[in-house]
PDB file of N, CA and C in Angstrom:
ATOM      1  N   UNK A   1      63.628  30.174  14.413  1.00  0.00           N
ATOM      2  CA  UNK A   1      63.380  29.711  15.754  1.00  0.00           C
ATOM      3  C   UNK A   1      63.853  28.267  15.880  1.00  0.00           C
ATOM      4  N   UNK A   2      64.457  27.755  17.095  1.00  0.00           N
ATOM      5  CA  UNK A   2      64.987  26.832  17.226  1.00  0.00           C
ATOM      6  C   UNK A   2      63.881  26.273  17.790  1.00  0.00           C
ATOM      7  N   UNK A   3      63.358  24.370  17.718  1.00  0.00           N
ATOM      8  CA  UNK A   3      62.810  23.813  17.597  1.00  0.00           C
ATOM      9  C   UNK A   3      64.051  22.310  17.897  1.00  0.00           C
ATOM     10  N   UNK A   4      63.007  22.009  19.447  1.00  0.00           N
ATOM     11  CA  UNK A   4      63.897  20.235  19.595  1.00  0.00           C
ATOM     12  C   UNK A   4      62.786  19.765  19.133  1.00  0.00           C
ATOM     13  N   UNK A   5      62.809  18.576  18.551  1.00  0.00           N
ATOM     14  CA  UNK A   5      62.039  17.578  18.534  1.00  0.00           C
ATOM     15  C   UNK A   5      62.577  16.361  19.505  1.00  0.00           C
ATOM     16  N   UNK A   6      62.314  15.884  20.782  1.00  0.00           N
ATOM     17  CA  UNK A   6      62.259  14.988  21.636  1.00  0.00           C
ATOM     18  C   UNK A   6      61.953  13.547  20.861  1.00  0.00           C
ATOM     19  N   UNK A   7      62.967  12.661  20.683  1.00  0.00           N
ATOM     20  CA  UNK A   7      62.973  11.368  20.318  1.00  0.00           C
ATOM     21  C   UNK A   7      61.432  10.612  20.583  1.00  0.00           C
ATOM     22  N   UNK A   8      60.536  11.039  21.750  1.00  0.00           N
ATOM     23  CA  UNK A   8      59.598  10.632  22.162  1.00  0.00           C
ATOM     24  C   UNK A   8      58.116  11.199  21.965  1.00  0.00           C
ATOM     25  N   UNK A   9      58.390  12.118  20.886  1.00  0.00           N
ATOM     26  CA  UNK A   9      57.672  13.487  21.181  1.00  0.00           C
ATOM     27  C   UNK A   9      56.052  12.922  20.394  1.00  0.00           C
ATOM     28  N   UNK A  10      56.488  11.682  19.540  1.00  0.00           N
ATOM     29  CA  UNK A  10      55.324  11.772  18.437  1.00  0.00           C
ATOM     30  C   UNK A  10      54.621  10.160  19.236  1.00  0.00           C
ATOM     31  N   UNK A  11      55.343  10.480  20.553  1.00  0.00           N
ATOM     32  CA  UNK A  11      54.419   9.153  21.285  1.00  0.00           C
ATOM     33  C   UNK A  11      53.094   9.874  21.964  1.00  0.00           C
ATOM     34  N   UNK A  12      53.316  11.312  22.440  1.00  0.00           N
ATOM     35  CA  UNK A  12      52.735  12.003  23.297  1.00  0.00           C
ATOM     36  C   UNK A  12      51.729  12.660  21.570  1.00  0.00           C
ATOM     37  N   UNK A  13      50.538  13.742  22.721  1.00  0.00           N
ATOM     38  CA  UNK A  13      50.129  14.871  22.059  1.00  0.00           C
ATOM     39  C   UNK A  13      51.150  15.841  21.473  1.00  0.00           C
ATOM     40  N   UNK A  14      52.218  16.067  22.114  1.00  0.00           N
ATOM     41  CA  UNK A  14      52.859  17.005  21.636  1.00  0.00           C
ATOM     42  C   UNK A  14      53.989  16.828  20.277  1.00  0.00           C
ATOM     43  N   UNK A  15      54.396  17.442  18.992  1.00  0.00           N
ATOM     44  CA  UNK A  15      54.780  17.203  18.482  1.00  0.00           C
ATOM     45  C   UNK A  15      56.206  18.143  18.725  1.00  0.00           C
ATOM     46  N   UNK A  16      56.432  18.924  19.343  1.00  0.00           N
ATOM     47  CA  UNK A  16      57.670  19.757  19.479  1.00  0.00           C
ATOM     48  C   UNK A  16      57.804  20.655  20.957  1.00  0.00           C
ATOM     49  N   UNK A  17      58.849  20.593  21.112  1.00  0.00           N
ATOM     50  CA  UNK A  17      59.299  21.868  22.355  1.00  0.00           C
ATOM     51  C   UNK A  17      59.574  23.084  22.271  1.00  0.00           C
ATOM     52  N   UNK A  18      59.682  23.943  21.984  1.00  0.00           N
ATOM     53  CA  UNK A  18      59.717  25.324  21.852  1.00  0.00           C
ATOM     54  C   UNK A  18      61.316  25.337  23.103  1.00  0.00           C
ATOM     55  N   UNK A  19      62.179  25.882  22.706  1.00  0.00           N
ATOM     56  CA  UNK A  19      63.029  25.746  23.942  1.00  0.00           C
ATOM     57  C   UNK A  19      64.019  27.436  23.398  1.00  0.00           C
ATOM     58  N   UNK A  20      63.941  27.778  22.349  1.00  0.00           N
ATOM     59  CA  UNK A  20      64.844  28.825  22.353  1.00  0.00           C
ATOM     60  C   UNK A  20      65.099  29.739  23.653  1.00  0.00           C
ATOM     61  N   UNK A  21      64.006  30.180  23.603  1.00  0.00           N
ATOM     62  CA  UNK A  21      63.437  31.173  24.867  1.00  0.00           C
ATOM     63  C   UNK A  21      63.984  30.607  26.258  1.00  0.00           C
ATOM     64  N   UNK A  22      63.244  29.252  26.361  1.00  0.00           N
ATOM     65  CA  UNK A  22      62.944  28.744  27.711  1.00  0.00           C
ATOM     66  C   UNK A  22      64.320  28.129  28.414  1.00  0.00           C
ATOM     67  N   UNK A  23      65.277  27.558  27.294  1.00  0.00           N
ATOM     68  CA  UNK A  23      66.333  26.669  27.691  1.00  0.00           C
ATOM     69  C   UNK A  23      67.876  27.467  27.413  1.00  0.00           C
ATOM     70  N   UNK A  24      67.939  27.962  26.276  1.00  0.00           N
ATOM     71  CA  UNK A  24      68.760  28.956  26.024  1.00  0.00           C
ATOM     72  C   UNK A  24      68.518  30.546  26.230  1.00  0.00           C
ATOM     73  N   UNK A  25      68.711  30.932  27.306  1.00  0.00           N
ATOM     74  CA  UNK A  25      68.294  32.367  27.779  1.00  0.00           C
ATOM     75  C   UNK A  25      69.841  32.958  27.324  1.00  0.00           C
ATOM     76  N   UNK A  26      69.879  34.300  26.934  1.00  0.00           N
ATOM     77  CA  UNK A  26      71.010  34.952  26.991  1.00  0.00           C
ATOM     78  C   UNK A  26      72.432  34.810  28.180  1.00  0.00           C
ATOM     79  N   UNK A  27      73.360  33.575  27.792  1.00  0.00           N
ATOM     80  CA  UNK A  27      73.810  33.395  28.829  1.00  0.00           C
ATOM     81  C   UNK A  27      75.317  32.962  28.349  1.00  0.00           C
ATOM     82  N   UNK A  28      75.984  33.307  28.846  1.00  0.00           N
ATOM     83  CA  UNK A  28      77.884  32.886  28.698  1.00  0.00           C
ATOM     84  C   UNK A  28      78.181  31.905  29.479  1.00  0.00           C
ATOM     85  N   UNK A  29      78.779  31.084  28.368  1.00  0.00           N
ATOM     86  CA  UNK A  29      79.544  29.420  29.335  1.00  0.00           C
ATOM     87  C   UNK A  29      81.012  29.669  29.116  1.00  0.00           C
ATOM     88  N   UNK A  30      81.586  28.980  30.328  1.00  0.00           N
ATOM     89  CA  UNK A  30      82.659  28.492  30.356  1.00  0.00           C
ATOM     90  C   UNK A  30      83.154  27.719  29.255  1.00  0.00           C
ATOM     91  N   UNK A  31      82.586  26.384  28.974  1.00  0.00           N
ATOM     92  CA  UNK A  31      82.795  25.452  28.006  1.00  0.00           C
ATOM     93  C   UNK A  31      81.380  24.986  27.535  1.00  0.00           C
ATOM     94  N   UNK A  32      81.847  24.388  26.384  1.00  0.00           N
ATOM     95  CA  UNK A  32      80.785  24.193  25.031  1.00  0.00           C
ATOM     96  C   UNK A  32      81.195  23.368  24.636  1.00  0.00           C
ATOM     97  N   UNK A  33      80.404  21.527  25.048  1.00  0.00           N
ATOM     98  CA  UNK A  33      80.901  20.715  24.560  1.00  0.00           C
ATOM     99  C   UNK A  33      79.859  19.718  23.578  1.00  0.00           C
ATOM    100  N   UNK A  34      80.416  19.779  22.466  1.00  0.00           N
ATOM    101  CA  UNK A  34      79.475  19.094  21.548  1.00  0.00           C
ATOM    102  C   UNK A  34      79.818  17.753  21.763  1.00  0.00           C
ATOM    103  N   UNK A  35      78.657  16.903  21.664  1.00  0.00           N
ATOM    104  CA  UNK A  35      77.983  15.322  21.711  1.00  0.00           C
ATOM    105  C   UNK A  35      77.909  14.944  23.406  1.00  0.00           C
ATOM    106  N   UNK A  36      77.116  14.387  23.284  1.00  0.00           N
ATOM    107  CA  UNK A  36      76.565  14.256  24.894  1.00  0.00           C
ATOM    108  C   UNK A  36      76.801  11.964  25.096  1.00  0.00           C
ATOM    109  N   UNK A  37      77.898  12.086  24.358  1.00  0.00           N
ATOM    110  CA  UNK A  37      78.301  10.466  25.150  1.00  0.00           C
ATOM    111  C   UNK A  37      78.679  10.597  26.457  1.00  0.00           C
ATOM    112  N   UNK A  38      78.857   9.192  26.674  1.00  0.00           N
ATOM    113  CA  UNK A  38      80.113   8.960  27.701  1.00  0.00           C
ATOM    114  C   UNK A  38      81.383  10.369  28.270  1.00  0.00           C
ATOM    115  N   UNK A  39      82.113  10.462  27.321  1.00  0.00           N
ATOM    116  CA  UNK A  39      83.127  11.146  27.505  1.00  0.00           C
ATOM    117  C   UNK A  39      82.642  12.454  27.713  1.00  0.00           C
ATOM    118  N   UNK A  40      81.686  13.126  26.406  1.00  0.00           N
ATOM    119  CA  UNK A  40      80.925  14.660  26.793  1.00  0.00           C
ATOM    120  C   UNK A  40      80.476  15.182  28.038  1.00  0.00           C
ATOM    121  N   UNK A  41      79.379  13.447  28.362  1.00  0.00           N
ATOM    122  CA  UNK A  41      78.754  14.293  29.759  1.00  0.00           C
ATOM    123  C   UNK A  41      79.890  13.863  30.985  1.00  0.00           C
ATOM    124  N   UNK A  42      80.770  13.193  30.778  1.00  0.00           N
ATOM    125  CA  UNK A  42      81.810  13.333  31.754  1.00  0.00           C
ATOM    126  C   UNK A  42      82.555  13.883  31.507  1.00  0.00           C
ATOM    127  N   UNK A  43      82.945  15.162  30.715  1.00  0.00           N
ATOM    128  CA  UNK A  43      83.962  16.095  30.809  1.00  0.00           C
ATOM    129  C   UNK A  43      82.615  17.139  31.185  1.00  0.00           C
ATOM    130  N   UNK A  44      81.459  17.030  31.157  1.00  0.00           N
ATOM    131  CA  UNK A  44      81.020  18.044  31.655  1.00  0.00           C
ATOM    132  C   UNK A  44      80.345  18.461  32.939  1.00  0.00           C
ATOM    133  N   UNK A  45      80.434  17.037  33.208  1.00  0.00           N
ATOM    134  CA  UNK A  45      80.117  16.695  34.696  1.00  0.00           C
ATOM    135  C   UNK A  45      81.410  17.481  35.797  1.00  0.00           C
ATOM    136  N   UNK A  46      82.776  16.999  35.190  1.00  0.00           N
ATOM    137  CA  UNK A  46      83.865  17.486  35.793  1.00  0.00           C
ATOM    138  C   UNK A  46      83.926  18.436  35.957  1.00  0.00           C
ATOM    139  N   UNK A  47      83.721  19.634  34.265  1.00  0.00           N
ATOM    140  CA  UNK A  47      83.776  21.140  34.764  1.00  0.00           C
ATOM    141  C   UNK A  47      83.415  21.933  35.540  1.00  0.00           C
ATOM    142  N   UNK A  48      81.588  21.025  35.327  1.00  0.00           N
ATOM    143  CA  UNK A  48      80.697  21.597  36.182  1.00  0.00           C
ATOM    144  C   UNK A  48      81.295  21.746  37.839  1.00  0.00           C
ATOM    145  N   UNK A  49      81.380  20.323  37.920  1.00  0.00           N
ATOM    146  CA  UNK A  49      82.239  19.810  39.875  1.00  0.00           C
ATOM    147  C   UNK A  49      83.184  20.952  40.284  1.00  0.00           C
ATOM    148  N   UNK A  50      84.025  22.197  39.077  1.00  0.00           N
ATOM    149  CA  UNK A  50      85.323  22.541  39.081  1.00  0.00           C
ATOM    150  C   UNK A  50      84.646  24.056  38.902  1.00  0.00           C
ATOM    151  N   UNK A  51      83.457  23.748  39.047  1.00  0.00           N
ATOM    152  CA  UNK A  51      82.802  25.437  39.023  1.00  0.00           C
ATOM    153  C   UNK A  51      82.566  26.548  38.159  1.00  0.00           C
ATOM    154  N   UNK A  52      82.683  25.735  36.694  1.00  0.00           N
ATOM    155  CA  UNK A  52      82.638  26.436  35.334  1.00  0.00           C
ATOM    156  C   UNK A  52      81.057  25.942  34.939  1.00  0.00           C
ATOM    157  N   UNK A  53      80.987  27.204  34.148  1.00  0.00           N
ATOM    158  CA  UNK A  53      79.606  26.724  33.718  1.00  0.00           C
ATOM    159  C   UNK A  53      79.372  26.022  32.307  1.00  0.00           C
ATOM    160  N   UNK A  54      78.939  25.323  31.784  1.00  0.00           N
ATOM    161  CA  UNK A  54      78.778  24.062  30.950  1.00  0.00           C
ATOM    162  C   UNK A  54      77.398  23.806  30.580  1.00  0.00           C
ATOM    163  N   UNK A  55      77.963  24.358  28.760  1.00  0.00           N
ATOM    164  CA  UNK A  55      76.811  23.703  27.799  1.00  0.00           C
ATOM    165  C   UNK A  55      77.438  22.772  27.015  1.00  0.00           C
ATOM    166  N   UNK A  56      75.989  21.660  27.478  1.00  0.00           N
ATOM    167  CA  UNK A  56      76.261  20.444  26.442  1.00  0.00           C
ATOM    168  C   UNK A  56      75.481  20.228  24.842  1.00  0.00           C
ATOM    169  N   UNK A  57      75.734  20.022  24.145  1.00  0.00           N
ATOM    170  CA  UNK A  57      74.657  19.935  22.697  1.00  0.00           C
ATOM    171  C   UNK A  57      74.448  18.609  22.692  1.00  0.00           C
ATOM    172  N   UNK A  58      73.825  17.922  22.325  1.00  0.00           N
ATOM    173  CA  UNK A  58      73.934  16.716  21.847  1.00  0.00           C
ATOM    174  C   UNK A  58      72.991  16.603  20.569  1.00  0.00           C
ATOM    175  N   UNK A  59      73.019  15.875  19.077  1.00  0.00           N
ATOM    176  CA  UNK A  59      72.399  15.771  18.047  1.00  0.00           C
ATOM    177  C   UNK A  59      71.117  15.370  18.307  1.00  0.00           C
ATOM    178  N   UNK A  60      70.438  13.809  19.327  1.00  0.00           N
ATOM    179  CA  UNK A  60      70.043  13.215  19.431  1.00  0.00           C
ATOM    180  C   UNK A  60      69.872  12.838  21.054  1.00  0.00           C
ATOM    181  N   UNK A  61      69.273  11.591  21.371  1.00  0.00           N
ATOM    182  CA  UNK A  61      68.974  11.839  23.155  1.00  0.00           C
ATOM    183  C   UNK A  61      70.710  11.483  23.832  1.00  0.00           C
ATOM    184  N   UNK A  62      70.903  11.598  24.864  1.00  0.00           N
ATOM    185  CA  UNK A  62      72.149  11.831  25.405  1.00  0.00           C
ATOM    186  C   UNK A  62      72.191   9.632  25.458  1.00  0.00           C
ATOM    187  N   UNK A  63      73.945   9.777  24.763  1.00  0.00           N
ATOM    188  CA  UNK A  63      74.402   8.561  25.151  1.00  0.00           C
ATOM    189  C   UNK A  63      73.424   7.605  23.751  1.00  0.00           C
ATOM    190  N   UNK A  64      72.783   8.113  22.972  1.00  0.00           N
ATOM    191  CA  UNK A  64      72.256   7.019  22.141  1.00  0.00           C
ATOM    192  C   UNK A  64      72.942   6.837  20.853  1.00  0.00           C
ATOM    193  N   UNK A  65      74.319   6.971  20.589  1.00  0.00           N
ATOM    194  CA  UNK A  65      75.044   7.256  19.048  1.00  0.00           C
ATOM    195  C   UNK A  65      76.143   5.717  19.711  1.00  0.00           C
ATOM    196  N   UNK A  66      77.040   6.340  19.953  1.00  0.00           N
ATOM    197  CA  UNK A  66      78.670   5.296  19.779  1.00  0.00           C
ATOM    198  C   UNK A  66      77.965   4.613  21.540  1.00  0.00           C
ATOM    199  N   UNK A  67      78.154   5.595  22.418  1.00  0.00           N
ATOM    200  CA  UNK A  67      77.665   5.431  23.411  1.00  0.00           C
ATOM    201  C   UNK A  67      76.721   4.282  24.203  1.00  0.00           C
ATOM    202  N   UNK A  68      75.544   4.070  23.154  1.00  0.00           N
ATOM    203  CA  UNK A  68      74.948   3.354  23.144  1.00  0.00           C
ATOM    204  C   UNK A  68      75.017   1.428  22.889  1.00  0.00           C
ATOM    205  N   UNK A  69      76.410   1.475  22.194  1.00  0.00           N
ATOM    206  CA  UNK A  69      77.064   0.390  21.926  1.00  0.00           C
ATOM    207  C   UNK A  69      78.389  -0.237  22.503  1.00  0.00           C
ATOM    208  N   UNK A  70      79.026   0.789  23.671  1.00  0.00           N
ATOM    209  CA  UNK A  70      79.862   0.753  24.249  1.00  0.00           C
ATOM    210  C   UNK A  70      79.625   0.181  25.423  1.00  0.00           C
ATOM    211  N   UNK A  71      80.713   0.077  26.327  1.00  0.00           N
ATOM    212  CA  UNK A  71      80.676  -0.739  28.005  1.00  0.00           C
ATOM    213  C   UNK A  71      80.290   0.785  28.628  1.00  0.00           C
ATOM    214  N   UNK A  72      80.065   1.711  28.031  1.00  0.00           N
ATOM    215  CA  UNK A  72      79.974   3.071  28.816  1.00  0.00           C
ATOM    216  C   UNK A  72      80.464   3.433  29.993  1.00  0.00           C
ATOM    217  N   UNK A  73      81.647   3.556  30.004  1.00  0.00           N
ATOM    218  CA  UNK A  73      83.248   3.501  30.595  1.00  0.00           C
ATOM    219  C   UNK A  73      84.028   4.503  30.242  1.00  0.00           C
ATOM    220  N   UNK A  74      83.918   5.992  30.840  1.00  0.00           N
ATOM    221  CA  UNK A  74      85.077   7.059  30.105  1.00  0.00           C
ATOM    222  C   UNK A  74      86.308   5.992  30.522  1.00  0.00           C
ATOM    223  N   UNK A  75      87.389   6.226  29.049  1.00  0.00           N
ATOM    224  CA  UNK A  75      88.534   5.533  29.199  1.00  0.00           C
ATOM    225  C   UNK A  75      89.520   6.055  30.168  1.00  0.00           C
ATOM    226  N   UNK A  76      89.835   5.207  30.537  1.00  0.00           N
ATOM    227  CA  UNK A  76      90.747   5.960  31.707  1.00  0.00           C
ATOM    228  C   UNK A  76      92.269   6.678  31.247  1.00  0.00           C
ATOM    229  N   UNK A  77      92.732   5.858  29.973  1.00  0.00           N
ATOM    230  CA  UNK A  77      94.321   6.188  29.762  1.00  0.00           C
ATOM    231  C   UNK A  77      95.095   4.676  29.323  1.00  0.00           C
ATOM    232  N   UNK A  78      95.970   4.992  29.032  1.00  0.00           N
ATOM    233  CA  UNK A  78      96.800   3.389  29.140  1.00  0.00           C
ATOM    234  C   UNK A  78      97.563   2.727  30.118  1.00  0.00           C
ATOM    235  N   UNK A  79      97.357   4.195  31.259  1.00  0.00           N
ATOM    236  CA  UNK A  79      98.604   4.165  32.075  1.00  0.00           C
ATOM    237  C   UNK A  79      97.701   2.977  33.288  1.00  0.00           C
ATOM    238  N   UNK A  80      96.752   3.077  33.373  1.00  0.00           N
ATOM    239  CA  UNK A  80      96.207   2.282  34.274  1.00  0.00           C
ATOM    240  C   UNK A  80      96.069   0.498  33.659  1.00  0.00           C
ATOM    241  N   UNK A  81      96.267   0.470  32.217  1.00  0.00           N
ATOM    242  CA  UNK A  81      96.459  -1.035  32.293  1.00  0.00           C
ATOM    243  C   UNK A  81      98.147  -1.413  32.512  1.00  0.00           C
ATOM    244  N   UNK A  82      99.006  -0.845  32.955  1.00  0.00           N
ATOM    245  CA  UNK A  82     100.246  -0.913  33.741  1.00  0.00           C
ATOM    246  C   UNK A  82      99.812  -1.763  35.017  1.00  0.00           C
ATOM    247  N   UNK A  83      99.210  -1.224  35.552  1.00  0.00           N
ATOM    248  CA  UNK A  83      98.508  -2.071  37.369  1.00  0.00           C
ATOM    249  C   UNK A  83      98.200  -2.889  37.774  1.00  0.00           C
TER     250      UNK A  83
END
């Protein structure tokens, strides 16, 4: 059984979420994008906008790894420091 533990979880009464059942129901995605930075939840923000359906994973809470140390700025390209 799959088991999150919530970064916050051992602030509360509760020590775990139960989510197999509740969060992952028998269901087919479009795209499956592992790590939930910057770039993840904005490529999944996009798909979503584009009408695909979109699972994100992330290890840890969303945006707290590289993310967390960055200007949190999906990069745009190189072509825009041309301008």
């Amino acid at each position: 059984m799959f088991v999150y533990e919530h970064i916050y979880s051992k602030l509360t009464k509760f020590n775990h979420i139960d989510t197999r059942d509740l969060a992952m129901p028998e269901t087919n995605f479009d795209l499956f994008i592992v790590g939930g930075g910057i770039n993840g939840a904005g490529i999944a923000a996009d798909a979503a906008g584009r009408g695909l359906t979109v699972a994100l994973c992330e290890m840890n809470d969303l945006a707290s790894a590289t993310s967390s140390n960055s200007s949190k700025l999906i990069h745009g390209g190189l072509r825009y420091l041309e301008h």
